[in-house]
C-alpha atoms as a PDB file:
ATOM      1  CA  UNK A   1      96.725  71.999  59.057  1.00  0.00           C
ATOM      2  CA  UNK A   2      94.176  74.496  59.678  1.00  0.00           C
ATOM      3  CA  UNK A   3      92.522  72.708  62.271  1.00  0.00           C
ATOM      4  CA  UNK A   4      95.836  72.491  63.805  1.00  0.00           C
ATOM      5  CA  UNK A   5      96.124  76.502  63.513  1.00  0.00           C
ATOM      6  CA  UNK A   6      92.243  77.192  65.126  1.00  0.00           C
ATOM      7  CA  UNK A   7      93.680  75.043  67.892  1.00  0.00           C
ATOM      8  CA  UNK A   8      96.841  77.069  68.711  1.00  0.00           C
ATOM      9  CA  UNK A   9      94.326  80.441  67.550  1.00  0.00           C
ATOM     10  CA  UNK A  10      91.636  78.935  70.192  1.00  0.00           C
ATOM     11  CA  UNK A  11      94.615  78.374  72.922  1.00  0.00           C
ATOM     12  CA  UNK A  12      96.054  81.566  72.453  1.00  0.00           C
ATOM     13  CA  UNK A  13      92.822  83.176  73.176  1.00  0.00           C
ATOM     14  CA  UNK A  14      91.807  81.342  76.316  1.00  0.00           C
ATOM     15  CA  UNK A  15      95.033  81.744  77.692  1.00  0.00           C
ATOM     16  CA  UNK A  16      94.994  85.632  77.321  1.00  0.00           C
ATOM     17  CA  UNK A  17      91.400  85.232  78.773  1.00  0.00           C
ATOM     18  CA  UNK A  18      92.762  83.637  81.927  1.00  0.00           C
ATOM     19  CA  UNK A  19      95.362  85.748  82.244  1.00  0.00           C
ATOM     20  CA  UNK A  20      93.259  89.095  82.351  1.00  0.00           C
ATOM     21  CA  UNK A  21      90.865  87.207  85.042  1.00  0.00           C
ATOM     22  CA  UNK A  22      94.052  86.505  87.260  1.00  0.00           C
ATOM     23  CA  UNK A  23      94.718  90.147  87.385  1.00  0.00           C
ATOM     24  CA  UNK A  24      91.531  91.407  87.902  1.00  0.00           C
ATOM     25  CA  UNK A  25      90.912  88.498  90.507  1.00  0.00           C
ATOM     26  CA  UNK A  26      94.381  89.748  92.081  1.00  0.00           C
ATOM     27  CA  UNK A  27      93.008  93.603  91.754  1.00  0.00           C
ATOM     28  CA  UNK A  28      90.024  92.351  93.127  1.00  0.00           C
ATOM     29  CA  UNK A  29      91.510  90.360  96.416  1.00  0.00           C
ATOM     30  CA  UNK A  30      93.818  93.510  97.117  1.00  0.00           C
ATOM     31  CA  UNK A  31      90.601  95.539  96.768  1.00  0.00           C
ATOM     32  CA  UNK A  32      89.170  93.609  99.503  1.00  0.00           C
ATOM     33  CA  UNK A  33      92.034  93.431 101.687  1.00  0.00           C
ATOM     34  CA  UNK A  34      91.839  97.442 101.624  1.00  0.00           C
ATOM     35  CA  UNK A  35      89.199  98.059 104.414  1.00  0.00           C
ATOM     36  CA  UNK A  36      91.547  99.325 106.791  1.00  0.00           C
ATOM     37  CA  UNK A  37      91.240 102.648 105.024  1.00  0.00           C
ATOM     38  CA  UNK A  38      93.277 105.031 107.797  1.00  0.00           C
ATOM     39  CA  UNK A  39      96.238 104.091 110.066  1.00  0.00           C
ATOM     40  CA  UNK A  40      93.938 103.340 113.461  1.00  0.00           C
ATOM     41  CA  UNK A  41      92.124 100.379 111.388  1.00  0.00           C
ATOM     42  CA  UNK A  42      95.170  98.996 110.156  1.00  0.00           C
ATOM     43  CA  UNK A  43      96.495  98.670 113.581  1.00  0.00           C
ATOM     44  CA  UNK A  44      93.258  97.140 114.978  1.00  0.00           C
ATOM     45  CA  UNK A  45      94.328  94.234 112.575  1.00  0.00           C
ATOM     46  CA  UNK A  46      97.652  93.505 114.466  1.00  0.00           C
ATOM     47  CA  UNK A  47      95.097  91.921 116.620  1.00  0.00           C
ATOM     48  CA  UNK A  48      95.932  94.143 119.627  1.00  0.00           C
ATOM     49  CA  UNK A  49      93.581  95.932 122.019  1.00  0.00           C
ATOM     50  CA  UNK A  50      92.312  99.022 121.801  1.00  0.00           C
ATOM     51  CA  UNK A  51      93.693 100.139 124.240  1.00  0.00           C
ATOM     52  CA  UNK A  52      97.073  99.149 122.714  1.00  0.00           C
ATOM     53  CA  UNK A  53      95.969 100.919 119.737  1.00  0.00           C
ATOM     54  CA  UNK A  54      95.490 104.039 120.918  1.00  0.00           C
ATOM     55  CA  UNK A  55      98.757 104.306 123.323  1.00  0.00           C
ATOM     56  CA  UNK A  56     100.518 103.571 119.818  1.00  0.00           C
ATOM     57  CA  UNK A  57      98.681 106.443 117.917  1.00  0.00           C
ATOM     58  CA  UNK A  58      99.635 108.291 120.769  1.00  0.00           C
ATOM     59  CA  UNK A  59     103.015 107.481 120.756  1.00  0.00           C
ATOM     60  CA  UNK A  60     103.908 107.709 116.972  1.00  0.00           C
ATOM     61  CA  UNK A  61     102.605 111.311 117.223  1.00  0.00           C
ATOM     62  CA  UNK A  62     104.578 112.330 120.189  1.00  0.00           C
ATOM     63  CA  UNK A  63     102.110 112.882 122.882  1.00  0.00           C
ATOM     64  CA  UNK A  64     103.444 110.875 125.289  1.00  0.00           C
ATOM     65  CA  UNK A  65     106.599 112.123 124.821  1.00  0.00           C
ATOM     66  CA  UNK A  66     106.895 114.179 128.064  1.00  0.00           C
ATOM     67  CA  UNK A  67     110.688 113.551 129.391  1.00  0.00           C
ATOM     68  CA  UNK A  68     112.450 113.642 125.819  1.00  0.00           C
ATOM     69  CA  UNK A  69     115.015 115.990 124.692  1.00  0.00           C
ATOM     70  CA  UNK A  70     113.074 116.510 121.953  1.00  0.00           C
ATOM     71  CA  UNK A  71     109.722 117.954 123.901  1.00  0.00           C
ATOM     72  CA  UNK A  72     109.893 121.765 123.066  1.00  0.00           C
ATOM     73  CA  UNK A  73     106.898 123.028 122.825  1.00  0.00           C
ATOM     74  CA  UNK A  74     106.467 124.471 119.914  1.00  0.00           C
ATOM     75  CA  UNK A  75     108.393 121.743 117.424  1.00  0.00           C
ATOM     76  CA  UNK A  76     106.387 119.118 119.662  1.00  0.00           C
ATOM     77  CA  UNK A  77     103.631 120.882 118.749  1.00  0.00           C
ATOM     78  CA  UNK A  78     104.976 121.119 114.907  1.00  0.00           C
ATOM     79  CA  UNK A  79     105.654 117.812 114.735  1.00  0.00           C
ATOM     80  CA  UNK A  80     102.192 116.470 116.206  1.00  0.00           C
ATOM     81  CA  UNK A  81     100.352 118.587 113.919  1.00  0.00           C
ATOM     82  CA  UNK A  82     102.384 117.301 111.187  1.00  0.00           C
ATOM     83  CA  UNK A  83     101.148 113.857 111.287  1.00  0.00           C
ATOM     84  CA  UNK A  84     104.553 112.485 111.583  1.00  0.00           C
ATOM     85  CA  UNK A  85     104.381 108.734 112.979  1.00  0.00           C
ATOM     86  CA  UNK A  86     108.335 108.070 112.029  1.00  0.00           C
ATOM     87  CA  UNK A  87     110.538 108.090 115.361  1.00  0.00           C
ATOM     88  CA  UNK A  88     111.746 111.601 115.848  1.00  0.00           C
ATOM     89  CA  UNK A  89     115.126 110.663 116.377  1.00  0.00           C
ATOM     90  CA  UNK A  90     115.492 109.053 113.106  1.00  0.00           C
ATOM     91  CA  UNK A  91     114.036 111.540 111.372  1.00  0.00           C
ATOM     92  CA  UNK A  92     116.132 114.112 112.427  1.00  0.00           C
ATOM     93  CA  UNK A  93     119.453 111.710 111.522  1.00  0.00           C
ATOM     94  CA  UNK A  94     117.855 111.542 108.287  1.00  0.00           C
ATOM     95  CA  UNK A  95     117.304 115.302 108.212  1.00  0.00           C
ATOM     96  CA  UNK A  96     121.183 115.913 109.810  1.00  0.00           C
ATOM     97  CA  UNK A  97     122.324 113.666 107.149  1.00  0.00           C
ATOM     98  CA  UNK A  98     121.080 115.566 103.752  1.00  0.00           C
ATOM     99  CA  UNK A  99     122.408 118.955 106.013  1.00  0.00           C
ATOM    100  CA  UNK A 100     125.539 117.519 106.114  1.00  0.00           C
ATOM    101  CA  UNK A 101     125.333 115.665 102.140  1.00  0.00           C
ATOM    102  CA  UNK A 102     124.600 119.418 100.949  1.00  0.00           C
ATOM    103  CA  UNK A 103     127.584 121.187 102.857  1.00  0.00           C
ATOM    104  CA  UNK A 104     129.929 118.025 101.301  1.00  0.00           C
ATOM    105  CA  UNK A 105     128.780 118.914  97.744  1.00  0.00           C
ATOM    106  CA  UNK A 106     128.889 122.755  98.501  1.00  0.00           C
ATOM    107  CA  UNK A 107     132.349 122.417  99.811  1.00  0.00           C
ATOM    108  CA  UNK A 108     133.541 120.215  97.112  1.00  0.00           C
ATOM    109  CA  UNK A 109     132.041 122.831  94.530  1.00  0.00           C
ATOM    110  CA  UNK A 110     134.456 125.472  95.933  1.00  0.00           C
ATOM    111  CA  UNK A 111     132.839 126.675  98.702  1.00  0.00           C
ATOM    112  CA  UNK A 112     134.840 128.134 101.338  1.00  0.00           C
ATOM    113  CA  UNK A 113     135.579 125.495 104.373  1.00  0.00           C
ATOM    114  CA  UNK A 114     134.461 127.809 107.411  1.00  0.00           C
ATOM    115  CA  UNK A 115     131.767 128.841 105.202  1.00  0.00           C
ATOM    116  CA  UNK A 116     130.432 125.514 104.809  1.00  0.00           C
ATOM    117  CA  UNK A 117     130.778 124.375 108.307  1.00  0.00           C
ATOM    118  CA  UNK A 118     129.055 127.660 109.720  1.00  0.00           C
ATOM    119  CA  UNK A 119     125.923 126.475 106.932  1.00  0.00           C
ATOM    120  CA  UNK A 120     125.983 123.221 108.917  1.00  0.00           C
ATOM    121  CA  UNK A 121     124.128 124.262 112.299  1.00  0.00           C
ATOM    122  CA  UNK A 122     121.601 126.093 110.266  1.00  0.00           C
ATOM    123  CA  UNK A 123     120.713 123.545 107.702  1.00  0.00           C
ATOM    124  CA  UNK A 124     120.694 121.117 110.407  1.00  0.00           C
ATOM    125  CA  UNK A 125     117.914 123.426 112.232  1.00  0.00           C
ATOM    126  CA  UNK A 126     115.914 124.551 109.398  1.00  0.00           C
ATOM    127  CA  UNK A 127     115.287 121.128 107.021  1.00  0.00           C
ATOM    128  CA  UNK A 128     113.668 119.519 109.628  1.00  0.00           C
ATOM    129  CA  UNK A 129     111.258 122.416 110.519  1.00  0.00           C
ATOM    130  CA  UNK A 130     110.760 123.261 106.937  1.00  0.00           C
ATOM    131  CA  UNK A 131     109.675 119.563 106.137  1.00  0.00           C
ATOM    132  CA  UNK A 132     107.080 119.279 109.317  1.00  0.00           C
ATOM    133  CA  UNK A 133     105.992 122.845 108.366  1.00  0.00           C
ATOM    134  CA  UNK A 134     105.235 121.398 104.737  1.00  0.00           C
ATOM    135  CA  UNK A 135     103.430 118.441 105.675  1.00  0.00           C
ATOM    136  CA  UNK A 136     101.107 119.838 108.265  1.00  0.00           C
ATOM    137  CA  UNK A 137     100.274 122.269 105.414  1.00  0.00           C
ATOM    138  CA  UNK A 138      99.134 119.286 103.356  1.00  0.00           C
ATOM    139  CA  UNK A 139      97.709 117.509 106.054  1.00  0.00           C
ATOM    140  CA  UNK A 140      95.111 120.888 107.034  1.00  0.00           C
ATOM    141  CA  UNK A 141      94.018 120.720 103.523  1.00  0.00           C
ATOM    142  CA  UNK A 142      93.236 117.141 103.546  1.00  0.00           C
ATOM    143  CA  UNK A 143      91.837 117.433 106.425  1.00  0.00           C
ATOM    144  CA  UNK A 144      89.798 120.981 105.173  1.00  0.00           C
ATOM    145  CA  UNK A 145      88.592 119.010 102.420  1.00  0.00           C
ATOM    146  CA  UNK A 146      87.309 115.861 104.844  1.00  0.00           C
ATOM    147  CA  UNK A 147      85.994 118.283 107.377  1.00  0.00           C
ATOM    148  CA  UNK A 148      82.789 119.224 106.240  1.00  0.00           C
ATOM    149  CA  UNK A 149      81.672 115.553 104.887  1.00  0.00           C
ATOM    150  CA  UNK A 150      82.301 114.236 108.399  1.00  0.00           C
ATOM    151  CA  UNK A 151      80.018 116.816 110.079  1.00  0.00           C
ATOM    152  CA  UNK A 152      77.689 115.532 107.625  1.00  0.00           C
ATOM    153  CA  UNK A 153      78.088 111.827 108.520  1.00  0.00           C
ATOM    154  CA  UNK A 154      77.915 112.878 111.936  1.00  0.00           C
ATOM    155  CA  UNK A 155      74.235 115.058 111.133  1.00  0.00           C
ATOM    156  CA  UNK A 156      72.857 111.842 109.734  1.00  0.00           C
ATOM    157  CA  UNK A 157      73.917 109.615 112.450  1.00  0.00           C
ATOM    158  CA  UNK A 158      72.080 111.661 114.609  1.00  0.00           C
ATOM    159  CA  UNK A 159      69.409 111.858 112.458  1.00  0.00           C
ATOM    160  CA  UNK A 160      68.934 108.009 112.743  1.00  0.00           C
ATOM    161  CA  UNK A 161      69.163 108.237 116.698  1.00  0.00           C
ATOM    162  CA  UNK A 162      72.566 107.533 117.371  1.00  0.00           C
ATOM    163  CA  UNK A 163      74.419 109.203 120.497  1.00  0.00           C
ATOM    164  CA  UNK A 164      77.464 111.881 119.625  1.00  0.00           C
ATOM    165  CA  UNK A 165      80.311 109.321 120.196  1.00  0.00           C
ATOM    166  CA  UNK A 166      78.872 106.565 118.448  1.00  0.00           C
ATOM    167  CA  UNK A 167      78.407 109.335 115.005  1.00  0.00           C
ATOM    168  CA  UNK A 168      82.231 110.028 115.997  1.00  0.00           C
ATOM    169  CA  UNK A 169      83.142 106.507 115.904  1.00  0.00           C
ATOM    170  CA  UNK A 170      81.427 105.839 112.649  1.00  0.00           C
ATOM    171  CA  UNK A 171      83.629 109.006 111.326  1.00  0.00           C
ATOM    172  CA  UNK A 172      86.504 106.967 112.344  1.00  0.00           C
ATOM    173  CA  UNK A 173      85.454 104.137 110.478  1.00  0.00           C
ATOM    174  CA  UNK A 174      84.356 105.336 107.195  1.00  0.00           C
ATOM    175  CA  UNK A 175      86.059 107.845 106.099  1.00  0.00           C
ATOM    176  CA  UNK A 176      90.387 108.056 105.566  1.00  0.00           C
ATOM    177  CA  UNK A 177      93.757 109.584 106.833  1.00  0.00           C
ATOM    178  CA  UNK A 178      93.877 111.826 108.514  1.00  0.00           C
ATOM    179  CA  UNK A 179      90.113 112.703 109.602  1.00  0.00           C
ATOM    180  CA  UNK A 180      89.796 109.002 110.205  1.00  0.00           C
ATOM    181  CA  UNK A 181      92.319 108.532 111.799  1.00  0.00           C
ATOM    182  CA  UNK A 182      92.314 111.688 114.714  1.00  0.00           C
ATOM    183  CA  UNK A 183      88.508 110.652 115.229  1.00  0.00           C
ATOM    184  CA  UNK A 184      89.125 106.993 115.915  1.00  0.00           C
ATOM    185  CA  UNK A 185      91.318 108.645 118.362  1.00  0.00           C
ATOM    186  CA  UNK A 186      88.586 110.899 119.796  1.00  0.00           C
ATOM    187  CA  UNK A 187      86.340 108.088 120.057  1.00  0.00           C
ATOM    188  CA  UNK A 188      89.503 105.671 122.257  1.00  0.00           C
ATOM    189  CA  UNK A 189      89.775 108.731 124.395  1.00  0.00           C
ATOM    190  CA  UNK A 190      85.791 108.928 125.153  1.00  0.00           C
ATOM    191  CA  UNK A 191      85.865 104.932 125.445  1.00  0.00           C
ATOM    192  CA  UNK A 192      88.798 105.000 128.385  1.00  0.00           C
ATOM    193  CA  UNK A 193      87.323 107.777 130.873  1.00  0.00           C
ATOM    194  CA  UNK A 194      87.185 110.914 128.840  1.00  0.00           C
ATOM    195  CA  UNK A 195      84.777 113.603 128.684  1.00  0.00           C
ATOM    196  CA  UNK A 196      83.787 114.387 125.234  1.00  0.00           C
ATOM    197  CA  UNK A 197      84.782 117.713 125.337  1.00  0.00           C
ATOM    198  CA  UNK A 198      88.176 117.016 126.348  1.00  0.00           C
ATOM    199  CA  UNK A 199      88.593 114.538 123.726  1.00  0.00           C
ATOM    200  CA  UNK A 200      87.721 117.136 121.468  1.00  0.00           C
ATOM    201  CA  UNK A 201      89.656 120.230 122.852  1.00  0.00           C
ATOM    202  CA  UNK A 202      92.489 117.335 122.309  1.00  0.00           C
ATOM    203  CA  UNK A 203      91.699 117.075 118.571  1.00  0.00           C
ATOM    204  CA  UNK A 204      92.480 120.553 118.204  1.00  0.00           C
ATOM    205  CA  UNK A 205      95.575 120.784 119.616  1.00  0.00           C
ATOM    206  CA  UNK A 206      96.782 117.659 117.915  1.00  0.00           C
ATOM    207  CA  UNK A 207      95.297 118.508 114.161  1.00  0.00           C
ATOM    208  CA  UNK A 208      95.488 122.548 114.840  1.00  0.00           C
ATOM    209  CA  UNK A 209      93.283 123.289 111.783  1.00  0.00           C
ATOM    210  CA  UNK A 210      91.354 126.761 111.944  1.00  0.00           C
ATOM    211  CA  UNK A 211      87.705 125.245 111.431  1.00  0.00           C
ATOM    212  CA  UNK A 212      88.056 122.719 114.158  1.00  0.00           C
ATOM    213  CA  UNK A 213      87.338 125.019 117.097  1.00  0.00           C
ATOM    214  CA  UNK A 214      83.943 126.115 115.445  1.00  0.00           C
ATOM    215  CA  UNK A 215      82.987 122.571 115.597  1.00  0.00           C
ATOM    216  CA  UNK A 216      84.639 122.069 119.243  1.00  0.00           C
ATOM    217  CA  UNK A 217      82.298 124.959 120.359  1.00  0.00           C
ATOM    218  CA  UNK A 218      79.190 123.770 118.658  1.00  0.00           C
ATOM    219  CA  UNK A 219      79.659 120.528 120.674  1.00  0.00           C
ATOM    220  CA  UNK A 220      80.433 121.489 123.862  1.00  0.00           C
ATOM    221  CA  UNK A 221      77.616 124.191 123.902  1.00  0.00           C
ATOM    222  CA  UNK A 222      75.679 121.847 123.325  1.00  0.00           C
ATOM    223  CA  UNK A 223      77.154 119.091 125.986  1.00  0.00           C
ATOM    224  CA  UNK A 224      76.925 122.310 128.605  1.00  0.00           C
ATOM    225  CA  UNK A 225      73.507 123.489 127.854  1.00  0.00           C
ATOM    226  CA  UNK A 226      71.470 121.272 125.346  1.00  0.00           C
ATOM    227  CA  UNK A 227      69.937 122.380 121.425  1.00  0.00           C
ATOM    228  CA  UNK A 228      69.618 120.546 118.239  1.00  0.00           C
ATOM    229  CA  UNK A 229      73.331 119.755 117.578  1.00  0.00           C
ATOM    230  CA  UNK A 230      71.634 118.278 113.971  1.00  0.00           C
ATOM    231  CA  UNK A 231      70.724 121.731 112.695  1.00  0.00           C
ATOM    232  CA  UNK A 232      74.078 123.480 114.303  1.00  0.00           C
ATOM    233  CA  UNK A 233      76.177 120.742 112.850  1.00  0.00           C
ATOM    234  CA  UNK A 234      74.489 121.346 109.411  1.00  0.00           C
ATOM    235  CA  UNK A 235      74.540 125.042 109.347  1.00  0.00           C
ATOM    236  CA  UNK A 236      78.369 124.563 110.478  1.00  0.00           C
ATOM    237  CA  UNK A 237      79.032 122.448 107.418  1.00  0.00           C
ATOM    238  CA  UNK A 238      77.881 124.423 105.382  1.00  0.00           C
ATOM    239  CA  UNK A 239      79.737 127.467 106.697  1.00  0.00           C
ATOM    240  CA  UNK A 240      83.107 125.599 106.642  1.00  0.00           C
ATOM    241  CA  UNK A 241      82.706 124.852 102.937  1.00  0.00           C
ATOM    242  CA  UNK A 242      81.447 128.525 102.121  1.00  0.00           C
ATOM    243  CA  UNK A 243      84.899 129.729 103.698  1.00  0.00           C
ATOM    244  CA  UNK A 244      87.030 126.937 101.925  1.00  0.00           C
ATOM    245  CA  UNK A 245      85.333 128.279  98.315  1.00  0.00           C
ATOM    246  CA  UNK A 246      86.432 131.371 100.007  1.00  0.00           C
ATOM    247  CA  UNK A 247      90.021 131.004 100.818  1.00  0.00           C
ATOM    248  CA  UNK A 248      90.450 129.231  97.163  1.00  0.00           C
ATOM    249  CA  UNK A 249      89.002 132.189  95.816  1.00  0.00           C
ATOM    250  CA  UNK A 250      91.209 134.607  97.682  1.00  0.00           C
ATOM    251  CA  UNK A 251      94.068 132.443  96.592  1.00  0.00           C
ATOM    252  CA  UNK A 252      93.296 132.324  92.729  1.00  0.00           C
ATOM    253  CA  UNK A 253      93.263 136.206  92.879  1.00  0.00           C
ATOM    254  CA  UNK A 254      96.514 136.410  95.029  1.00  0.00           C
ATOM    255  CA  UNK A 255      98.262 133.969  92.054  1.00  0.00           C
ATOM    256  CA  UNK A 256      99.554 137.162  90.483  1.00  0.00           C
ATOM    257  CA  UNK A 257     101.802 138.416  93.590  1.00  0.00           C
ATOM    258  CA  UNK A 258     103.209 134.154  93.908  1.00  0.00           C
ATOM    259  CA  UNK A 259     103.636 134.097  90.251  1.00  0.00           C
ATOM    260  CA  UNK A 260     105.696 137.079  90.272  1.00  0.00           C
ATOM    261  CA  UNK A 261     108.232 135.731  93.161  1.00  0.00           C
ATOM    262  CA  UNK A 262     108.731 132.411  91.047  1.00  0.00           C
ATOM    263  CA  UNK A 263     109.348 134.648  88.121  1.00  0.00           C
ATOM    264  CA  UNK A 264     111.759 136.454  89.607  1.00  0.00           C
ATOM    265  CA  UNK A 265     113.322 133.744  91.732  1.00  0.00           C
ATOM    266  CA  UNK A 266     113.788 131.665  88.065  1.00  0.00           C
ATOM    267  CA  UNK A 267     115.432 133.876  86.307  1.00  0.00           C
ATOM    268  CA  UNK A 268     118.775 134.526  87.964  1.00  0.00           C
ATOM    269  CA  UNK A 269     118.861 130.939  88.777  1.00  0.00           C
ATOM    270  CA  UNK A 270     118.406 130.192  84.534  1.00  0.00           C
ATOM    271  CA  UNK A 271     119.877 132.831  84.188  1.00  0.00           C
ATOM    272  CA  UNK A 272     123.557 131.809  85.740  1.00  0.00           C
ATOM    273  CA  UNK A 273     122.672 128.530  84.860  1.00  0.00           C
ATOM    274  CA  UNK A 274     122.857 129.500  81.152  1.00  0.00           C
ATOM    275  CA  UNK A 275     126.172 131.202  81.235  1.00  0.00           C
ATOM    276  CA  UNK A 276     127.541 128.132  83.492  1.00  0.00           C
ATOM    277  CA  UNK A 277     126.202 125.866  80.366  1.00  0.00           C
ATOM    278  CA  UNK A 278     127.712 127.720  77.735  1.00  0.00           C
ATOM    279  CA  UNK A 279     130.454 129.886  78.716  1.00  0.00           C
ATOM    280  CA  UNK A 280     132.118 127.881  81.509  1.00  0.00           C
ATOM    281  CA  UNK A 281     134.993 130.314  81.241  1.00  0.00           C
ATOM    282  CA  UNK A 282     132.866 133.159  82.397  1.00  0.00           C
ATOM    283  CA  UNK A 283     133.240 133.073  86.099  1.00  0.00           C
ATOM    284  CA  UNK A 284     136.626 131.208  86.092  1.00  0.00           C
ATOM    285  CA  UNK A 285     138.801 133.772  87.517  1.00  0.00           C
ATOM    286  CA  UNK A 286     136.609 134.898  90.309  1.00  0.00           C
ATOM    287  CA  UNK A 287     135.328 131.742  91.040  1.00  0.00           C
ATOM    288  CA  UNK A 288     138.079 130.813  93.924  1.00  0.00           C
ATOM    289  CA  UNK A 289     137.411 133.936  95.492  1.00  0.00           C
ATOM    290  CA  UNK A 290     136.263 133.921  99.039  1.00  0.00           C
ATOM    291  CA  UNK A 291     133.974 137.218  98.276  1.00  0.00           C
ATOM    292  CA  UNK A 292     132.828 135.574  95.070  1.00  0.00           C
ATOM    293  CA  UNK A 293     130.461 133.309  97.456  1.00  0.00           C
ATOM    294  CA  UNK A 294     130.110 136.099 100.240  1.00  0.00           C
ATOM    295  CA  UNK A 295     128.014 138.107  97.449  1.00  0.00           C
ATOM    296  CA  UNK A 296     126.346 135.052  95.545  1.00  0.00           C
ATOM    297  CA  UNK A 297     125.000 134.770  99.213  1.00  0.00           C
ATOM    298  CA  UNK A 298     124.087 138.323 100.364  1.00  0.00           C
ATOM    299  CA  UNK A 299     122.195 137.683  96.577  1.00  0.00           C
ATOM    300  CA  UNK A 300     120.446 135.075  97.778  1.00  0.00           C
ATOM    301  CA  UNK A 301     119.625 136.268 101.226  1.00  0.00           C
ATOM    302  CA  UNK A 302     118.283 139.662  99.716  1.00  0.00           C
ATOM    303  CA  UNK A 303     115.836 136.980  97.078  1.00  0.00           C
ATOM    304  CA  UNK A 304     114.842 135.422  99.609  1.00  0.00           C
ATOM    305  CA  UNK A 305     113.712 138.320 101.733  1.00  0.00           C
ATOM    306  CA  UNK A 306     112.172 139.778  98.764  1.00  0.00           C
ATOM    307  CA  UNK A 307     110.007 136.331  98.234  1.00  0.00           C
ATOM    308  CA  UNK A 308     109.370 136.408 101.850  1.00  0.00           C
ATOM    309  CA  UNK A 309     107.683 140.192 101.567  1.00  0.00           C
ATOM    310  CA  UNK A 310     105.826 139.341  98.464  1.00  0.00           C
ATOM    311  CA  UNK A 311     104.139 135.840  99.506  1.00  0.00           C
ATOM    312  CA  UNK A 312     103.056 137.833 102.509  1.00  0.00           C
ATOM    313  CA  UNK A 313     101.738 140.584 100.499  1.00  0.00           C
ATOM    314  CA  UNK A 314      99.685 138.039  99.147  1.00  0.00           C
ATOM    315  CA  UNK A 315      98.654 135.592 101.518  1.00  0.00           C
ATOM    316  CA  UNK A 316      95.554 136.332 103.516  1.00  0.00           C
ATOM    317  CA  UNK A 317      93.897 134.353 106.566  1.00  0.00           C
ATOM    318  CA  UNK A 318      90.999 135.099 107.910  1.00  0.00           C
END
């Protein structure tokens, strides 16, 4: 009978043994299958040219989008920077629709009708900008962060004798989103008749970020009239990460001033939310009144302006 019980002891144990090298063999297979570590190499396995790929990466970001309704200039230019490969149009049916699912649930709440509908247009107007605005924001600091280790990527591809584009192209294949990605499309341009510079001056106004024109001008002084790009390109990496320590520095000592407007956006918000939670009664008589919501929103307009003056206060670029 114990035999019997080492048996089942023995199976038990094998089995749990097999089972943990499934998963890591599984972990392991999607491991491999993750070389296509930005959005350019995952479309060059759709098995379409390159060519193909970069009229797609084009497309997705809105630069060919020269007839469209949708082409002002500066929300084209929001929404490039912003990294946004979703079509436009249904992102902005997407952003209509939570306008519209917030003036429902305001109106239903008691908000006045003509009030609600007049919130409408302006929702409708700012979601949309405020959501590109917040992921370019995110994308810059990525790309901040990436910035400086592909200058030095490039500095030792030169170093071992390779031509600019080629040290480009190699950006574009080792390193992620988005760097990877907007120098994969650099290195298409330069392939299919552009001048490097171009393909460059093109990176900026796609990406936007403030360190790009330093290296922009580093390159195309040295296109125009000649130097040791190595050393430039190494004293410029260094330089863009001395001014990112920088800028997080400023920051942590401007935490006080953006403290301070959370502060004092949170508590009137807890604050009503409070007496809504335990006196419901409070607000009952006035809360059908038309002016009731005419001065909860000259409140929030004047907290918003006052958040607006104190994250300037403390906000610095340089």
């Amino acid at each position: 009978m114990s035999g019997a019980l080492y048996v089942i002891y023995a199976g038990a144990a094998l089995t749990g043994i097999m089972i943990a090298e499934a998963c890591y063999l599984l972990y392991a297979g999607r491991a491999d299958r993750r070389t296509a570590i930005n959005r350019r190499m995952k479309l060059q396995e759709g098995k379409i040219s390159q060519e193909q790929v970069l009229i797609q990466l084009r497309k997705e970001r809105g630069l060919d989008d020269k007839t469209s309704i949708f082409s002002m200039e500066r929300f084209r230019k929001l929404r490039t920077q912003s990294g946004l490969v979703m079509p436009f149009p249904r992102f902005l049916a997407i952003t209509s629709a939570v306008a519209l699912a917030i003036v429902i649930a305001a109106y239903f709440k008691g908000v006045p009708l003509l009030l609600a509908l007049a919130a409408l247009p302006v929702l409708s107007f700012m979601i949309p900008i405020q959501v590109l605005k917040f992921r370019r924001n995110r994308r810059h600091k990525i790309f901040g962060i990436q910035l400086p280790e592909a200058l030095e990527l490039i500095t030792r591809s030169l170093k071992a004798g390779h031509p600019v584009p080629v040290a480009i192209a190699m950006v574009s294949r080792e390193m992620p989103d988005p760097i990877g990605t907007e120098f994969g499309v650099v290195s298409d341009e330069v392939t299919y008749g552009s001048d490097l510079v171009s393909a460059l001056h093109n990176l900026y106004q796609r990406v936007g970020h403030d360190d790009l024109p330093l290296f922009v001008t580093a390159v195309s002084i040295q296109t125009s009239s000649g130097g040791n790009l190595r050393e430039i390109l190494d004293g410029l990496s260094t330089t863009i990460r001395e001014r990112g320590k920088l800028k997080r520095k400023v920051r942590a000592i401007s935490t006080e001033g953006r403290m301070s407007a959370y502060i004092l956006t949170a508590v009137p918000c807890l604050l009503a939310l409070g007496i809504m939670l335990l006196m419901p009664q409070f607000y009952t008589e006035v809360w059908d009144e038309p002016m009731t919501w005419y001065l909860l929103g000259g409140s929030v307009f004047w907290l918003l302006l006052g958040n607006a003056m104190m994250f300037k206060m403390s906000n610095f670029k340089f």
